[in-house]
Protein backbone atom coordinates (compact mmCIF):
# COMPACT_ATOMS: atom_id res chain seq x y z
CA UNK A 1 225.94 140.09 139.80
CA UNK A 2 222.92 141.49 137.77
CA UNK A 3 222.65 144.68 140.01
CA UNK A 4 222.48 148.00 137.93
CA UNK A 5 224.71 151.13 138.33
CA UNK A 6 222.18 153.04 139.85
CA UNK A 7 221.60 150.79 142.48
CA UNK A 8 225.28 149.99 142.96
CA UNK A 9 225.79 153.48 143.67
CA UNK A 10 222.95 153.18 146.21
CA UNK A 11 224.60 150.55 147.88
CA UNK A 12 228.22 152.56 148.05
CA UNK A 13 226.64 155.55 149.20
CA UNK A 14 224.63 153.53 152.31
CA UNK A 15 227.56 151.65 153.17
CA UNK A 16 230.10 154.87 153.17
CA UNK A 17 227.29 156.54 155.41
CA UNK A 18 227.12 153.45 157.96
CA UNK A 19 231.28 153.45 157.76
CA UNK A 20 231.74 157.06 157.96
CA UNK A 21 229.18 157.24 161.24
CA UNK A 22 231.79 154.06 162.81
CA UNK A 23 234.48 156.39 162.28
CA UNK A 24 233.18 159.34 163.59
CA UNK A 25 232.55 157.36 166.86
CA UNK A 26 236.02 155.72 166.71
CA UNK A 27 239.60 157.11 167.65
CA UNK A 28 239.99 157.51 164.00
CA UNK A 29 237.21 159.95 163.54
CA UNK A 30 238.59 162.87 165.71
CA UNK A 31 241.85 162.30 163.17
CA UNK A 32 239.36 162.22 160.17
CA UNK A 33 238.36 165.58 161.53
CA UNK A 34 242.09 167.26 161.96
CA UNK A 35 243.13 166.03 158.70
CA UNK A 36 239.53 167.26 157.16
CA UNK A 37 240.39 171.03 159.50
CA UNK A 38 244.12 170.89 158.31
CA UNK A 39 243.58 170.42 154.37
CA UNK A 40 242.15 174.01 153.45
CA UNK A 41 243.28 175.60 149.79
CA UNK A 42 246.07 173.97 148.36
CA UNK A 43 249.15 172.36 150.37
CA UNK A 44 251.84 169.65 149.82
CA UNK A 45 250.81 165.67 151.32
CA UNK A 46 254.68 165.77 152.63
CA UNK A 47 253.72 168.49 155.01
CA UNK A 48 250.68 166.92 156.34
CA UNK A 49 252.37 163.74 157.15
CA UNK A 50 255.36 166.03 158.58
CA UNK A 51 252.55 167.36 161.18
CA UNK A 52 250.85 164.03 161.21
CA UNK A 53 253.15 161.36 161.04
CA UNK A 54 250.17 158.84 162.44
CA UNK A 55 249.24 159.09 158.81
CA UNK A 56 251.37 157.05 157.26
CA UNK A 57 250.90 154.28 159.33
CA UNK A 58 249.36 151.39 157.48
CA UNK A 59 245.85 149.77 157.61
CA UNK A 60 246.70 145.91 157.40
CA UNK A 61 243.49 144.83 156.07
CA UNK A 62 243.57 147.15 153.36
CA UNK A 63 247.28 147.26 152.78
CA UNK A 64 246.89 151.20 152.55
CA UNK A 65 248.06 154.15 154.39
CA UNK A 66 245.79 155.74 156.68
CA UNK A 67 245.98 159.49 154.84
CA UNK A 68 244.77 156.96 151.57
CA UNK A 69 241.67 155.62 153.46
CA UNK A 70 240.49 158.62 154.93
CA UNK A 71 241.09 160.42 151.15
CA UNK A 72 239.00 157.99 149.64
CA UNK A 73 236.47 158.31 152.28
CA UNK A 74 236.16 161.64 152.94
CA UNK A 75 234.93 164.05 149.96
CA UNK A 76 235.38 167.00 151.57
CA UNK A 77 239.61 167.14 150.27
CA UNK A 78 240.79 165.53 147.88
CA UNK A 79 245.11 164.15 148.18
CA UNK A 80 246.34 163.27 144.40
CA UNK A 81 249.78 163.73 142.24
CA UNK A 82 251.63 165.08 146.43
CA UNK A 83 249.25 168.02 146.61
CA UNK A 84 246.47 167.97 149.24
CA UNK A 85 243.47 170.47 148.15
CA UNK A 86 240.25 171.62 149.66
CA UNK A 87 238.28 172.15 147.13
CA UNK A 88 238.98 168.89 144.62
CA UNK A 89 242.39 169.58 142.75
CA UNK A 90 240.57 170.35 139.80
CA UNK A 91 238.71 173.01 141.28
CA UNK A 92 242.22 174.51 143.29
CA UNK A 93 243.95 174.50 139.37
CA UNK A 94 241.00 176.29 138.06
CA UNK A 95 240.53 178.78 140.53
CA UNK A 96 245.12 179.89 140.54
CA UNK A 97 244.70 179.63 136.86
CA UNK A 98 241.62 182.32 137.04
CA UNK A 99 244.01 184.05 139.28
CA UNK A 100 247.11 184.38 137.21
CA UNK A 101 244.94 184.76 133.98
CA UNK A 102 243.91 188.58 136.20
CA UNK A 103 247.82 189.83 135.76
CA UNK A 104 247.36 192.42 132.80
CA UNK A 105 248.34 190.81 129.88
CA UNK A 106 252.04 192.23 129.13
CA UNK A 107 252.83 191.66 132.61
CA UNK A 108 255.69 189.41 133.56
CA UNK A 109 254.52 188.36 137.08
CA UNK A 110 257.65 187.64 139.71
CA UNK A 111 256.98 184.62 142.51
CA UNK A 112 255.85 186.81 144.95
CA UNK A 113 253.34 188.94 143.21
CA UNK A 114 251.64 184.99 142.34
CA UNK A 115 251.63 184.06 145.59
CA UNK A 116 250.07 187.22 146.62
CA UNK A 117 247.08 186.50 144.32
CA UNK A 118 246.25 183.12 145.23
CA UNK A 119 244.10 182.92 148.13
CA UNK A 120 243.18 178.94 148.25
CA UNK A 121 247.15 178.12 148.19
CA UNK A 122 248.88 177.79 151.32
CA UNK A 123 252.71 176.35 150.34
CA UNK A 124 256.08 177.72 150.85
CA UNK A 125 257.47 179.55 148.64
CA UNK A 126 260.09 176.87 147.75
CA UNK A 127 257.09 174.76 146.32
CA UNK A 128 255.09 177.54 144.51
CA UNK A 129 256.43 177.15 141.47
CA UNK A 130 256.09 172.86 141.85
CA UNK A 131 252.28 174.09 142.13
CA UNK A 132 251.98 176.34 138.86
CA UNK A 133 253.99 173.89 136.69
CA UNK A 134 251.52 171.52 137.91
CA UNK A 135 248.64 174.38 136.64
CA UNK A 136 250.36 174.10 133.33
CA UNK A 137 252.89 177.72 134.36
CA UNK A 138 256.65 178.12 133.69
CA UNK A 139 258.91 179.65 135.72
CA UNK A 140 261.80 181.14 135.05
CA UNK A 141 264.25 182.23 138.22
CA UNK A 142 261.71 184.59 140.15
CA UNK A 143 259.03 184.93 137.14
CA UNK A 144 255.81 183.42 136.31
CA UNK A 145 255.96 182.48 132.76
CA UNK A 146 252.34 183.21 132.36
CA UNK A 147 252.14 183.17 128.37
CA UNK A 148 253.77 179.95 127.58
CA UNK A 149 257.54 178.89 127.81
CA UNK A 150 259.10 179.62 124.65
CA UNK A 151 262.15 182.06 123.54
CA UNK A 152 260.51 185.42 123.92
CA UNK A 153 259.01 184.84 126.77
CA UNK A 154 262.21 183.58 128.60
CA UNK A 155 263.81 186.53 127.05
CA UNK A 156 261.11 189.39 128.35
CA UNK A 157 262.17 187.64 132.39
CA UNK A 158 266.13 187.59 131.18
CA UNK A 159 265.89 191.67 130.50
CA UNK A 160 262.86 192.07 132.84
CA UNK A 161 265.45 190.85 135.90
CA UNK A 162 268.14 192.53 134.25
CA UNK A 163 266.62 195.58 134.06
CA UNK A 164 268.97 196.79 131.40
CA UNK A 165 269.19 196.17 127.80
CA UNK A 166 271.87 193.30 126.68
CA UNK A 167 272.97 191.98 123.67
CA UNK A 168 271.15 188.82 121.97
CA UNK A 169 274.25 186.95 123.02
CA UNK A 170 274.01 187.32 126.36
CA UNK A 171 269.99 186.71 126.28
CA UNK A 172 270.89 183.49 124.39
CA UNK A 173 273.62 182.55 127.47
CA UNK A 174 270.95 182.83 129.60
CA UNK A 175 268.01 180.89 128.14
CA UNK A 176 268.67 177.48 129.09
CA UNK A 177 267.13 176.10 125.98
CA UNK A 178 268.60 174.05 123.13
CA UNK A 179 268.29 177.19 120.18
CA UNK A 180 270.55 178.63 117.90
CA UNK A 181 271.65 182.53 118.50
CA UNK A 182 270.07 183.01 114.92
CA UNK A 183 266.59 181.49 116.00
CA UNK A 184 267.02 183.75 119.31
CA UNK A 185 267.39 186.77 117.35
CA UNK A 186 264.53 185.89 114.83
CA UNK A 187 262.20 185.21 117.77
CA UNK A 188 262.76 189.09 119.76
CA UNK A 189 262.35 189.99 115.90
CA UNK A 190 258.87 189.02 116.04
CA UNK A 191 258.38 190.05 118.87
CA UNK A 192 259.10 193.35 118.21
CA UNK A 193 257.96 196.58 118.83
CA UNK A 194 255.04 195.48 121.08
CA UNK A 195 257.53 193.48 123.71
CA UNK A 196 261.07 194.53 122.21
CA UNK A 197 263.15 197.33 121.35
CA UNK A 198 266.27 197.50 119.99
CA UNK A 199 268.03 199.96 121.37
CA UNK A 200 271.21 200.62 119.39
């Protein structure tokens, strides 16, 4: 249509303004502002519609759930991938990855201890760990994989829950990862002395 960015923005911005101020006059707009009161940190999009089932009722011009068209419209959350967040997602993953990246360094953090740390995340503890895989974090039973996923640092959780030494057979039982005892045994190798010890 020959009209520039710049003044395409202008145009979106003046016409959310004019729509946002119909809303706020409108039925809809004390909803806007529950949902907009509700999201605050990080929390799942199942439990909002769970406490707002009105939300998932469907705008028939737009073919859309309501949650969708108030997302888009209002800036203040932002409702992506089944997590809501307040701020933007980006901003939520940033700030629990600044969080975990705190634990000293040859920690092995459990669950709890995470959850304890994150202010900005409000979820039960069944979906925790949904939220730090989705931060980039393993987890392995009640541990925070916070140095990658591989071999040695399942194995430091294995003997960390343990809380006992075992044999490399019994580590390798427990690992739930396609490797050979061999390449188990090479991997607590390297890993050795600053994270293993052999103890007999």
């Amino acid at each position: 249509f020959g009209v520039t960015r710049e003044r395409m923005r202008q145009l979106e911005t003046k016409a959310r303004t004019l729509l946002q101020a119909h809303l706020d006059s409108s039925m809809l707009g004390g909803l806007m502002k529950t949902v907009r009161a509700r999201v605050d940190g990080v929390s799942t999009l199942e439990s909002l519609l769970h406490e707002m089932p009105s939300l998932r009722a469907n705008v028939p011009t737009l073919n859309q759930p309501v949650w969708r068209v108030f997302d888009r419209l209002d800036k203040s959350y932002e409702i992506d991938r089944g997590w809501c967040a307040e701020p933007p997602l980006s901003s939520a993953i940033e700030a629990t990855r600044d969080a975990i990246s705190r634990f000293d360094t040859a920690s092995l953090p459990t669950l709890p201890q995470v959850a304890a740390a994150l202010e900005n995340v409000n979820l039960p503890a069944e979906r925790l760990a949904d939220w730090l895989i989705e931060c980039g974090y393993a987890t392995w039973s009640s541990h925070v994989l916070v140095h990658g996923d591989g071999i040695r640092e399942r194995a430091r959780a294995i003997l960390q829950t343990a809380g006992e030494p075992l044999p490399a057979t019994e580590i390798h039982s427990q690992l739930g990862v396609d490797r050979s005892l061999t390449a188990v045994k090479n991997a607590l190798a390297a890993g050795a002395p600053h994270l293993f010890m052999r103890v007999d």
